[in-house]
Every structure is written in structure tokens, then in C-alpha cells.
C-alpha atoms as a PDB file:
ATOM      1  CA  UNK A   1     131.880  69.934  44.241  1.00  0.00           C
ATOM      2  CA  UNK A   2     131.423  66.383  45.173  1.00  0.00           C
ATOM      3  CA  UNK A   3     128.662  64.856  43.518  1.00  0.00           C
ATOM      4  CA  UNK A   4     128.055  61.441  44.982  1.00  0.00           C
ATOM      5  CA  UNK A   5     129.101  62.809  48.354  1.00  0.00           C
ATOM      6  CA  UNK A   6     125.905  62.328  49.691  1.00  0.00           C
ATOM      7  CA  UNK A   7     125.254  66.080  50.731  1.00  0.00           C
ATOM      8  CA  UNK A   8     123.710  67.767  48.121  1.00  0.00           C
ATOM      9  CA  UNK A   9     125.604  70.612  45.679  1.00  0.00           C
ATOM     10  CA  UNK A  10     123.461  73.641  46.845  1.00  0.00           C
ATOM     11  CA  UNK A  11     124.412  72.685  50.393  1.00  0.00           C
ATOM     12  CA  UNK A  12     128.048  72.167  49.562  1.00  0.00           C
ATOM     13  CA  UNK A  13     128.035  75.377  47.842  1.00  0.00           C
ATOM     14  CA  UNK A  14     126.676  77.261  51.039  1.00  0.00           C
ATOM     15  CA  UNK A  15     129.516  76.206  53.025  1.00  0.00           C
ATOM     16  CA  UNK A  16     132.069  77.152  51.293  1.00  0.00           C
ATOM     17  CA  UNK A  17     130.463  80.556  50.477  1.00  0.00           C
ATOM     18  CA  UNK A  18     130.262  80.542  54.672  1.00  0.00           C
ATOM     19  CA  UNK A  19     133.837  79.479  55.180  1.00  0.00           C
ATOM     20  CA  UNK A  20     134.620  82.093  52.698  1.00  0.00           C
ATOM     21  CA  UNK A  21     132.995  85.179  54.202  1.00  0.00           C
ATOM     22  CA  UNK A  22     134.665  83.947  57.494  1.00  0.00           C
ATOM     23  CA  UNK A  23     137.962  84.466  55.658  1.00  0.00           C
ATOM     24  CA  UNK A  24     137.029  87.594  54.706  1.00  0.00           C
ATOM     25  CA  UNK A  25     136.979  87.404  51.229  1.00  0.00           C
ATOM     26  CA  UNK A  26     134.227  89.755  50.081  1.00  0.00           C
ATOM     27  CA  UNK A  27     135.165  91.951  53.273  1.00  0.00           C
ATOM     28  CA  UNK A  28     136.390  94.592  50.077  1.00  0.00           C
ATOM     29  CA  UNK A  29     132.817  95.492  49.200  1.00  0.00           C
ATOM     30  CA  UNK A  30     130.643  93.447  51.601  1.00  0.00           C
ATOM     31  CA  UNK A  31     128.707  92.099  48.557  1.00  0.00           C
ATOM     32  CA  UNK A  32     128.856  88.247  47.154  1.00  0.00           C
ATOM     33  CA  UNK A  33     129.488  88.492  43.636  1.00  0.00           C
ATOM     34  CA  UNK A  34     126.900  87.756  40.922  1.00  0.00           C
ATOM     35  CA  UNK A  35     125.028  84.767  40.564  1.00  0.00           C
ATOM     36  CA  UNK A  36     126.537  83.995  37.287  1.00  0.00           C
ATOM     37  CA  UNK A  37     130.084  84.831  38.588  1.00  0.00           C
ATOM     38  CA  UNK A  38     129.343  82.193  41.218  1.00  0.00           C
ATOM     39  CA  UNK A  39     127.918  79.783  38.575  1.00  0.00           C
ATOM     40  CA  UNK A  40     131.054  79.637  37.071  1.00  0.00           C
ATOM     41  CA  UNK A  41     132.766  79.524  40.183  1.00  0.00           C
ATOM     42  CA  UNK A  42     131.564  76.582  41.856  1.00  0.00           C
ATOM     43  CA  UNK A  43     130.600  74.836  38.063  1.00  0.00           C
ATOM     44  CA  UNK A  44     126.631  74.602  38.383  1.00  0.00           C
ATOM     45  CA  UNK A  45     123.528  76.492  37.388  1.00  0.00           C
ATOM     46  CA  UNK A  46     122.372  79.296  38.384  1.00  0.00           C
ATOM     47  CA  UNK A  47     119.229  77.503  40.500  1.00  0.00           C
ATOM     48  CA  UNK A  48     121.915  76.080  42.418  1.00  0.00           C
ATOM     49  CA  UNK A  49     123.669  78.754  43.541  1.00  0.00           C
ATOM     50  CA  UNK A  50     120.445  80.502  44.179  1.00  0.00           C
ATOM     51  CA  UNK A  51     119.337  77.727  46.653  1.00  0.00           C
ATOM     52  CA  UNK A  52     122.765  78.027  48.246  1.00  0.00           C
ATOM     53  CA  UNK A  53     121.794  81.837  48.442  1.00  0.00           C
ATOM     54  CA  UNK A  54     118.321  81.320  49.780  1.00  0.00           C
ATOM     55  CA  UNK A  55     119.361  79.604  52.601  1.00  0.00           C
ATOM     56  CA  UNK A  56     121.560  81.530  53.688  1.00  0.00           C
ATOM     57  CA  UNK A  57     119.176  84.754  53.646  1.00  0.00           C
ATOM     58  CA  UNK A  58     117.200  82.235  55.700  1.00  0.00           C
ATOM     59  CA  UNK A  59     119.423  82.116  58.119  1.00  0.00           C
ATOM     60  CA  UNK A  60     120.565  85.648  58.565  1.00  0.00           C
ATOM     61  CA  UNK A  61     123.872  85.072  56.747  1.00  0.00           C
ATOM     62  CA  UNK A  62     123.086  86.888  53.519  1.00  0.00           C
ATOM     63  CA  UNK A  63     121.035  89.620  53.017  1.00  0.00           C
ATOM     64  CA  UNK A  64     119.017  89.460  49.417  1.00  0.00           C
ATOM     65  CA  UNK A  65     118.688  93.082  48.035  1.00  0.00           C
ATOM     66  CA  UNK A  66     116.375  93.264  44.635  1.00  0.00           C
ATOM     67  CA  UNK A  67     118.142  94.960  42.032  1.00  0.00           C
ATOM     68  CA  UNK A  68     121.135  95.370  43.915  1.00  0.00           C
ATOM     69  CA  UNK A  69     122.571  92.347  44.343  1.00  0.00           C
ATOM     70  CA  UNK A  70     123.532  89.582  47.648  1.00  0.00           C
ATOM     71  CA  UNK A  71     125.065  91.017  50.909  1.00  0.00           C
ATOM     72  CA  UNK A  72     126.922  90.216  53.702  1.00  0.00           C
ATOM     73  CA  UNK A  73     125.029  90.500  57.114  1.00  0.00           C
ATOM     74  CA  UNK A  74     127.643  91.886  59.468  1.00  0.00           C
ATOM     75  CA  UNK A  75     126.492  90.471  62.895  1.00  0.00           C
ATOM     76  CA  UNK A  76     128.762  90.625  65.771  1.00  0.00           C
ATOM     77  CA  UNK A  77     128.797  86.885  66.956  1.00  0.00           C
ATOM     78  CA  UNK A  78     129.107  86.661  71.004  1.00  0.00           C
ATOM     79  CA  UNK A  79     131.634  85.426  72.505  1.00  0.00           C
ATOM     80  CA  UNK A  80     131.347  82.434  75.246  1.00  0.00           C
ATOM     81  CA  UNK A  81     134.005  81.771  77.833  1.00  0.00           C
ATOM     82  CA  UNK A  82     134.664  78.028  78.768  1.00  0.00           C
ATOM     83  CA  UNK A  83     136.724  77.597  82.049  1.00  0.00           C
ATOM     84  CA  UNK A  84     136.906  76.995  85.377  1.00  0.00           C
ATOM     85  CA  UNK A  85     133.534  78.710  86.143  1.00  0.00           C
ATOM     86  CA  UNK A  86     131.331  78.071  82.630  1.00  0.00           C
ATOM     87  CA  UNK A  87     127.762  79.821  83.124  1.00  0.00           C
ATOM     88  CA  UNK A  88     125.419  80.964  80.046  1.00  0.00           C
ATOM     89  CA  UNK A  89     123.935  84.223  81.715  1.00  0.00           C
ATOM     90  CA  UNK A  90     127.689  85.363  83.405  1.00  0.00           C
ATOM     91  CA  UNK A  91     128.940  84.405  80.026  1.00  0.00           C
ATOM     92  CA  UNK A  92     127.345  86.545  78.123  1.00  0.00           C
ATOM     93  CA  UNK A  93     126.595  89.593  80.366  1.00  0.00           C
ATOM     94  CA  UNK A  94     127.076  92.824  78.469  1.00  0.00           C
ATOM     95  CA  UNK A  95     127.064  91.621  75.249  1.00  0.00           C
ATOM     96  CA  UNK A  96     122.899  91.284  74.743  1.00  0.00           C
ATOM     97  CA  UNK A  97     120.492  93.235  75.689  1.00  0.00           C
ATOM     98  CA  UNK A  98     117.811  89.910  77.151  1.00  0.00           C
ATOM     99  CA  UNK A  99     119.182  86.505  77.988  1.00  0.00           C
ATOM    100  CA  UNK A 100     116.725  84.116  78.377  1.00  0.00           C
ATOM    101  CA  UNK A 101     116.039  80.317  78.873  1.00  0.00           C
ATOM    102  CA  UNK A 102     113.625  78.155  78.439  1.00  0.00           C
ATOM    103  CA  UNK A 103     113.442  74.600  79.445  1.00  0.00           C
ATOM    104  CA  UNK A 104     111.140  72.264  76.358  1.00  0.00           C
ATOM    105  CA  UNK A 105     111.464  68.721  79.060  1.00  0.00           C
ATOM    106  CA  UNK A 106     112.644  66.882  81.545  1.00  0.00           C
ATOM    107  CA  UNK A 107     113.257  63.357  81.407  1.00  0.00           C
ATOM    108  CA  UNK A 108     114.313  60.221  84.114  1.00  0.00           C
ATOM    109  CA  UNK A 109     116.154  57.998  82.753  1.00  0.00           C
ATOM    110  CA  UNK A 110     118.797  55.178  82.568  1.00  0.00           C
ATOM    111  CA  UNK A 111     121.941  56.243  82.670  1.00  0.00           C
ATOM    112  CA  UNK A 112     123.980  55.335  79.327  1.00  0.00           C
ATOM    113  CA  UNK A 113     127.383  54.012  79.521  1.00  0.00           C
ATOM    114  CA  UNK A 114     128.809  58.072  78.295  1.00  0.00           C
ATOM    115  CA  UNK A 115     126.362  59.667  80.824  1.00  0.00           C
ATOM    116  CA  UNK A 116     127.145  57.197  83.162  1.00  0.00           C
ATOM    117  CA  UNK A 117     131.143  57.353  82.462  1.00  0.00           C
ATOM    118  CA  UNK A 118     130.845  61.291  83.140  1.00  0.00           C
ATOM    119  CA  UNK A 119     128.894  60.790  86.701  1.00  0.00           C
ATOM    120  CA  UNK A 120     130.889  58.508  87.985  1.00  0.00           C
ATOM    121  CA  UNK A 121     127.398  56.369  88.127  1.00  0.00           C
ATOM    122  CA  UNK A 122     126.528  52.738  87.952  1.00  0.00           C
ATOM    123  CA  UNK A 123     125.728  52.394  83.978  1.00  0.00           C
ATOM    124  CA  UNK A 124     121.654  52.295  84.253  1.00  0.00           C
ATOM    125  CA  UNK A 125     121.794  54.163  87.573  1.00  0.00           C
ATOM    126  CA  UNK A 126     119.034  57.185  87.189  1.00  0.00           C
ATOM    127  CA  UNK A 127     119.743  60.138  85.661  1.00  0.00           C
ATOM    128  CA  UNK A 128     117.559  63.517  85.153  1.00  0.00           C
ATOM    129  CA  UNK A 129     118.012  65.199  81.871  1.00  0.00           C
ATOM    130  CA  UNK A 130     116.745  68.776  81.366  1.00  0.00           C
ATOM    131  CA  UNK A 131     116.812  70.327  77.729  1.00  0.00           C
ATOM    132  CA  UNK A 132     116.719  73.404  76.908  1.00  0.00           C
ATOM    133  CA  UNK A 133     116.957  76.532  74.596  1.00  0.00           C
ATOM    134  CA  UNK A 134     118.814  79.467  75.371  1.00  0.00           C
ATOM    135  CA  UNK A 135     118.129  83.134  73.793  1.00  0.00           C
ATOM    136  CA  UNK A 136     119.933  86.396  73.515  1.00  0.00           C
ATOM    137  CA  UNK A 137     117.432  89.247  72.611  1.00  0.00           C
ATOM    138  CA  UNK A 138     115.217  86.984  71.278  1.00  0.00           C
ATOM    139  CA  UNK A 139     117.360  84.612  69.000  1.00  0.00           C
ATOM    140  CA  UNK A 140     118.117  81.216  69.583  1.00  0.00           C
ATOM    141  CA  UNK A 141     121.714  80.455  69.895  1.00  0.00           C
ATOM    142  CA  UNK A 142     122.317  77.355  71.730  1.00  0.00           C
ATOM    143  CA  UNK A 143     120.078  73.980  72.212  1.00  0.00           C
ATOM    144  CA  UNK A 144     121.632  71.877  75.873  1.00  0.00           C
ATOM    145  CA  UNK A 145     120.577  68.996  77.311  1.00  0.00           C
ATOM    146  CA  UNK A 146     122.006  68.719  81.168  1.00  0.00           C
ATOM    147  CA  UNK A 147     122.188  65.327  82.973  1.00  0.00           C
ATOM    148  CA  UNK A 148     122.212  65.093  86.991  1.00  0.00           C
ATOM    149  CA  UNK A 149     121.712  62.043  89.385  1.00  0.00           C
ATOM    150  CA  UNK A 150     118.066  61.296  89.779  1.00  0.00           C
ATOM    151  CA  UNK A 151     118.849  59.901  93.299  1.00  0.00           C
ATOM    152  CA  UNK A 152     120.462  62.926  94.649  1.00  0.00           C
ATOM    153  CA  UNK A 153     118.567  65.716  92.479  1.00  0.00           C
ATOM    154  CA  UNK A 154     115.143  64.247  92.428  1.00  0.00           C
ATOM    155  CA  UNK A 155     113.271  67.629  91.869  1.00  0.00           C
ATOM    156  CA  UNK A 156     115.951  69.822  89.753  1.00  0.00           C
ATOM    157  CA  UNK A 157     113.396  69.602  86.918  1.00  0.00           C
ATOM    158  CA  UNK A 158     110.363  71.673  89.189  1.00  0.00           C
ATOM    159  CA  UNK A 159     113.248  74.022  90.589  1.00  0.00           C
ATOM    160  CA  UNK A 160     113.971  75.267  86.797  1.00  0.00           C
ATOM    161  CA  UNK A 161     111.346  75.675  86.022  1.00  0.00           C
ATOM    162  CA  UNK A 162     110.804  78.004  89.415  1.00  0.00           C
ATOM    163  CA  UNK A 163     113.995  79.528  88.536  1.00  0.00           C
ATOM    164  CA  UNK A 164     115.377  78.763  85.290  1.00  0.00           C
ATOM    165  CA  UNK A 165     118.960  78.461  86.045  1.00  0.00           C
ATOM    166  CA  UNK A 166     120.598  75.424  87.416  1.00  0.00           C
ATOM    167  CA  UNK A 167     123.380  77.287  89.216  1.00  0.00           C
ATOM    168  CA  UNK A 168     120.505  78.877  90.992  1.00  0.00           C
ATOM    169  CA  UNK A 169     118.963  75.259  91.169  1.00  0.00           C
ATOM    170  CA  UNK A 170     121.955  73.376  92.516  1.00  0.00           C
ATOM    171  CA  UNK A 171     122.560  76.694  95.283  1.00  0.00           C
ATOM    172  CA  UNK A 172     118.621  76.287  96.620  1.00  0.00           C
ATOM    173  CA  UNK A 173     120.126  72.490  96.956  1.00  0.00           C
ATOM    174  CA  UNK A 174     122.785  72.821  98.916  1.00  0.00           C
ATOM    175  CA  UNK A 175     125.819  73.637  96.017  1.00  0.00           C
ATOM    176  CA  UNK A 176     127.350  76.848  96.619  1.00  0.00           C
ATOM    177  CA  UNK A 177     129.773  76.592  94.112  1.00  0.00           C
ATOM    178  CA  UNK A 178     131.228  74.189  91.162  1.00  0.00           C
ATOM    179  CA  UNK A 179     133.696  74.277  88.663  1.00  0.00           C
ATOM    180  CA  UNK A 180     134.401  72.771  85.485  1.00  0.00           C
ATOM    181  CA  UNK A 181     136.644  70.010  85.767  1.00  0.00           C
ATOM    182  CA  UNK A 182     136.589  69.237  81.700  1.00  0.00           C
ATOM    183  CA  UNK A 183     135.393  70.134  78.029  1.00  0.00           C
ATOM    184  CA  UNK A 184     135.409  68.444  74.757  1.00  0.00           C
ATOM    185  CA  UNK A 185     134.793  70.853  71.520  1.00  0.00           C
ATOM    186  CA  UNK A 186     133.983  69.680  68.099  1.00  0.00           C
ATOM    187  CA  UNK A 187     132.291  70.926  65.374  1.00  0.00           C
ATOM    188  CA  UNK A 188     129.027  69.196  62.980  1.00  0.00           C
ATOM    189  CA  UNK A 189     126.506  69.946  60.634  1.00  0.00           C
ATOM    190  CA  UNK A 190     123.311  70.279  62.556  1.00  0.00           C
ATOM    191  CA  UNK A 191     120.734  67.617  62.488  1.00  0.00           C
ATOM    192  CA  UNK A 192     117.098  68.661  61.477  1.00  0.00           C
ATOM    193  CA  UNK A 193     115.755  68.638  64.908  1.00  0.00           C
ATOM    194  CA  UNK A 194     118.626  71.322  65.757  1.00  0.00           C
ATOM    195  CA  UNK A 195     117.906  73.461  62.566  1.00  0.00           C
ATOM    196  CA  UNK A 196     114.287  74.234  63.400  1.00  0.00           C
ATOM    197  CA  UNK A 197     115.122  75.074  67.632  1.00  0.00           C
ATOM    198  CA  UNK A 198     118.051  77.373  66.394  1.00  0.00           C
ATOM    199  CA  UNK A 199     116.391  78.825  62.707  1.00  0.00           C
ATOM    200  CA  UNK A 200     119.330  77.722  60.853  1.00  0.00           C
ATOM    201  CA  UNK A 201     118.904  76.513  57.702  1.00  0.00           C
ATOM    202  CA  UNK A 202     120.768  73.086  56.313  1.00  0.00           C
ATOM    203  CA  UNK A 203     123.755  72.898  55.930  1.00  0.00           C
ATOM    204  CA  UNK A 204     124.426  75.191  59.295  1.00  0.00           C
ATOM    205  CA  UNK A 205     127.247  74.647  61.267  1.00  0.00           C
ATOM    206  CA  UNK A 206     126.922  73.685  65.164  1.00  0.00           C
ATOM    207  CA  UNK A 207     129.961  74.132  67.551  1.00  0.00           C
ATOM    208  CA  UNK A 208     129.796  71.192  70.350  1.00  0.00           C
ATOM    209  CA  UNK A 209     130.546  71.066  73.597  1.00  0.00           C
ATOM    210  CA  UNK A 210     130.527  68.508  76.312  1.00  0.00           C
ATOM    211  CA  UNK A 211     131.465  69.212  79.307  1.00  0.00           C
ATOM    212  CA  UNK A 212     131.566  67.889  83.381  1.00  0.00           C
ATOM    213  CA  UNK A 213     130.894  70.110  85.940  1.00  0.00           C
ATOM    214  CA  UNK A 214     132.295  68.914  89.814  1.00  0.00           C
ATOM    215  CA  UNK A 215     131.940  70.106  93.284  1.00  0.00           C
ATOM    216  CA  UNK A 216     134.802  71.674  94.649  1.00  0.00           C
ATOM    217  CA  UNK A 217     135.898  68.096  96.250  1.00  0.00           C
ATOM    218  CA  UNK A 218     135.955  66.789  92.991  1.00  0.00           C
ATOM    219  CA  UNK A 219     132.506  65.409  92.668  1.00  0.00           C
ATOM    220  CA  UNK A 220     131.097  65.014  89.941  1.00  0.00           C
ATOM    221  CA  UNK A 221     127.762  67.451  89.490  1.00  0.00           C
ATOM    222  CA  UNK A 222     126.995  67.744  85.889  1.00  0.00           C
ATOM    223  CA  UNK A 223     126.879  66.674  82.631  1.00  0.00           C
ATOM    224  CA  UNK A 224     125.745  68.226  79.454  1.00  0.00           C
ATOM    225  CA  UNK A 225     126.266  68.427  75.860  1.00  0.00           C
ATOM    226  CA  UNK A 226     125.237  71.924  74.179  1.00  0.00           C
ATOM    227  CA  UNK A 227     125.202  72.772  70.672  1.00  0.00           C
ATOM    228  CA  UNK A 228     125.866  76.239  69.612  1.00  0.00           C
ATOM    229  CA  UNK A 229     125.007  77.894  66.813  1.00  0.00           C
ATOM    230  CA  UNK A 230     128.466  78.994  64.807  1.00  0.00           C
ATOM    231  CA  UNK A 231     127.633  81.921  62.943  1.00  0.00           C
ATOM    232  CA  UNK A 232     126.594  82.874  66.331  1.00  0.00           C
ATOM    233  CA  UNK A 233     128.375  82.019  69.024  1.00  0.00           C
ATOM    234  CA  UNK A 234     132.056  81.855  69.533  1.00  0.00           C
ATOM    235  CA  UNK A 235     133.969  79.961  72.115  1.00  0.00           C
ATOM    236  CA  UNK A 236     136.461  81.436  74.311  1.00  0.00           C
ATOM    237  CA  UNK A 237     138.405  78.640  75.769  1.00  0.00           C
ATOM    238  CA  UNK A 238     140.469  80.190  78.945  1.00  0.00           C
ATOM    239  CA  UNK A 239     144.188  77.813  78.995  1.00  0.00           C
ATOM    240  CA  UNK A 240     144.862  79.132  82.262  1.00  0.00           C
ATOM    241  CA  UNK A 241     142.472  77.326  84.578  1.00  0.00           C
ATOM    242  CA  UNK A 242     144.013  75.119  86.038  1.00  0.00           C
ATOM    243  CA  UNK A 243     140.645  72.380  86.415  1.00  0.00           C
ATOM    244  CA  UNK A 244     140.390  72.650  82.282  1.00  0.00           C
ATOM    245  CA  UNK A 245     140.805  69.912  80.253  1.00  0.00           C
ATOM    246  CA  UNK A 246     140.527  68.866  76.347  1.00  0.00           C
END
């Protein structure tokens, strides 16, 4: 453990005990071992490893059984393609029951110099931002926020909430189609603002993306940077279309 890390021990000790049962190392009996055992283990108390433990039950992880001991949760995570044609509900059709989204604001503002960059706009031109949460069967799995130009997409903001899809937004105005032209991945700890919209507890794991969506001439549409919930989500990257980038 690293002590003067800055990230505290019980934290520390939850993500390796998460990077371990994504190895599969208690896959043998499903069970963590004792609390003691992983006192010893990881060389602190056992108050320690039962924070570790705690918030990992919190977040669905673990599974705290009295008088029987710590087990694994075996969830399923879902799998989301990224590629030419990236869209949440097509994504994820047939592998949850509800799909839902729901949008917590919409914002004008300034373009920044990254938003700006991936617009092809005048750094400070406007920009529309919508965030929002996305579901499936009732638990939260992804947090986005989704930039568009202000000037040419003045009331994308009312039409979600009408419709709640911005594919269905951007065909009511006039885009029959788009494509995703590129997509960065990387992978954080998520901040506490992320933690309470997706239940996670600290220490959780976000994968994120940010990606540019284009018309089929090439211009740009969309931007948006959405964080997914790890033990939740995986990404499929597809290498064979031909518009996807790193």
C-alpha cells in the first residue's frame, strides 16, 4: 500500500480487491477470503479492510452475508459498441429489459478551446450542452454531457426533452443520418459529483469516452464526453469502420 499516496489505504485496498475479482481470482469459490486473511494480505487492520469491504457492498460489487462470509456479485456487465454508428438505446437493445434517459440541464455557453477544437467553431462561438443520465432497468450506468452549435441547434434542449434522444432530435432537424468520425477512451477514478449520479462508491472506476459525431459530408455534428460506469459497462470498440479513430 502506498501511504503518503494521497488516496487513502481502504480505497487502495478496494481496487485491487476489484482488479482482482476481474482476474478471476476468487472465481474457485466465488467468496473473498476472510477479513483477517485479507489483513494480512494487504498489511492493515481489520477496520481497513472492512471499509474496503463496505464500499464495495455499496456499490453492488460484494455481497456481505452474516455468518457466512463476503461474496462476489456475479452481474453480467453490458456491452457497448463504439463505431461508425454509436447510439445508447441501439447499443444496448436486447441486453436490458428498460433503457431510459433523462436529461438533469441544458446550458448556452462559450465554446472552450477543446469544445471548440471538436466543432470546428470559432473558440467562444456558442455552444449548447445537454447532460444527462442514462439507465438500464433502473440503474445508472453512464453520466454524458453533449455539445452542439447554439447557432444552428438553437432549440435541441426543448426537443429532448419532447423526445429524449438526440438522434431523434437532430432527424426532427433536418439530420437523417451521422456517423462517428472519432473516439478517445481512457479510464479515471470518478469524481464525487459522478459517484452520487452513478451510486458508486469511492474509489469506483469510470471508463471515458470522447467522441465527434459528423454528418455524412464530414461536418462536424457532435461532441460529447460520457463517463461509464466500469463494473458496468464494457466497451466494444468495432476496428473495422472505416470513419473510427483513436
Amino acid at each position: 500500500m502506498e501511504r503518503r499516496s494521497g488516496i487513502s489505504v481502504w480505497r487502495q485496498i478496494a481496487d485491487r480487491i476489484r482488479m482482482a475479482i476481474s482476474a478471476g481470482e476468487f472465481d474457485d469459490t466465488g467468496a473473498l477470503p476472510g477479513e483477517m486473511a485479507l489483513a494480512r494480505r494487504f498489511q492493515v487492520n481489520r477496520h481497513t479492510v472492512r471499509s474496503a469491504i463496505a464500499a464495495l457492498a455499496n456499490e453492488g460489487v460484494l455481497r456481505v452475508e452474516q455468518g457466512r462470509g463476503t461474496f462476489i456479485v456475479r452481474r453480467s456487465r453490458l456491452k457497448y459498441p463504439i463505431g461508425r454508428r454509436t447510439r445508447f438505446t441501439e447499443g444496448l437493445a436486447g441486453q436490458a429489459r428498460a433503457l431510459e434517459a433523462r436529461l438533469k440541464a441544458v446550458q448556452r455557453n462559450p465554446a472552450d478551446a477543446e469544445v471548440a477544437r471538436a466543432l470546428e467553431l470559432e473558440t467562444g462561438a456558442p455552444v449548447i450542452c445537454l447532460e444527462t443520465l442514462h439507465y438500464a432497468d433502473g440503474i445508472p450506468v453512464s453520466s454524458a454531457r453533449n455539445w452542439f452549435d447554439a447557432e444552428r441547434f438553437p432549440d435541441i434542449g426543448d426537443l429532448y426533452r419532447e423526445l429524449g434522444s438526440v438522434t431523434a432530435c437532430l432527424k426532427r432537424l433536418g439530420v437523417a443520418d451521422y456517423v462517428r468520425i472519432s473516439t478517445r477512451v481512457s479510464a479515471h477514478h470518478a469524481e464525487p459529483e459522478l459517484l452520487d449520479e452513478l451510486n458508486l462508491s469511492a474509489g469506483a472506476v469510470v471508463l471515458k469516452t470522447e467522441g465527434v459525431n459528423a454528418e455524412m459530408d464530414g461536418r462536424r455534428l457532435e461532441y460529447s464526453v460520457t463517463c461509464f460506469a466500469a463494473d458496468r459497462i464494457e466497451l466494444d470498440i468495432d476496428h473495422t469502420a472505416r470513419q473510427f479513430s483513436n
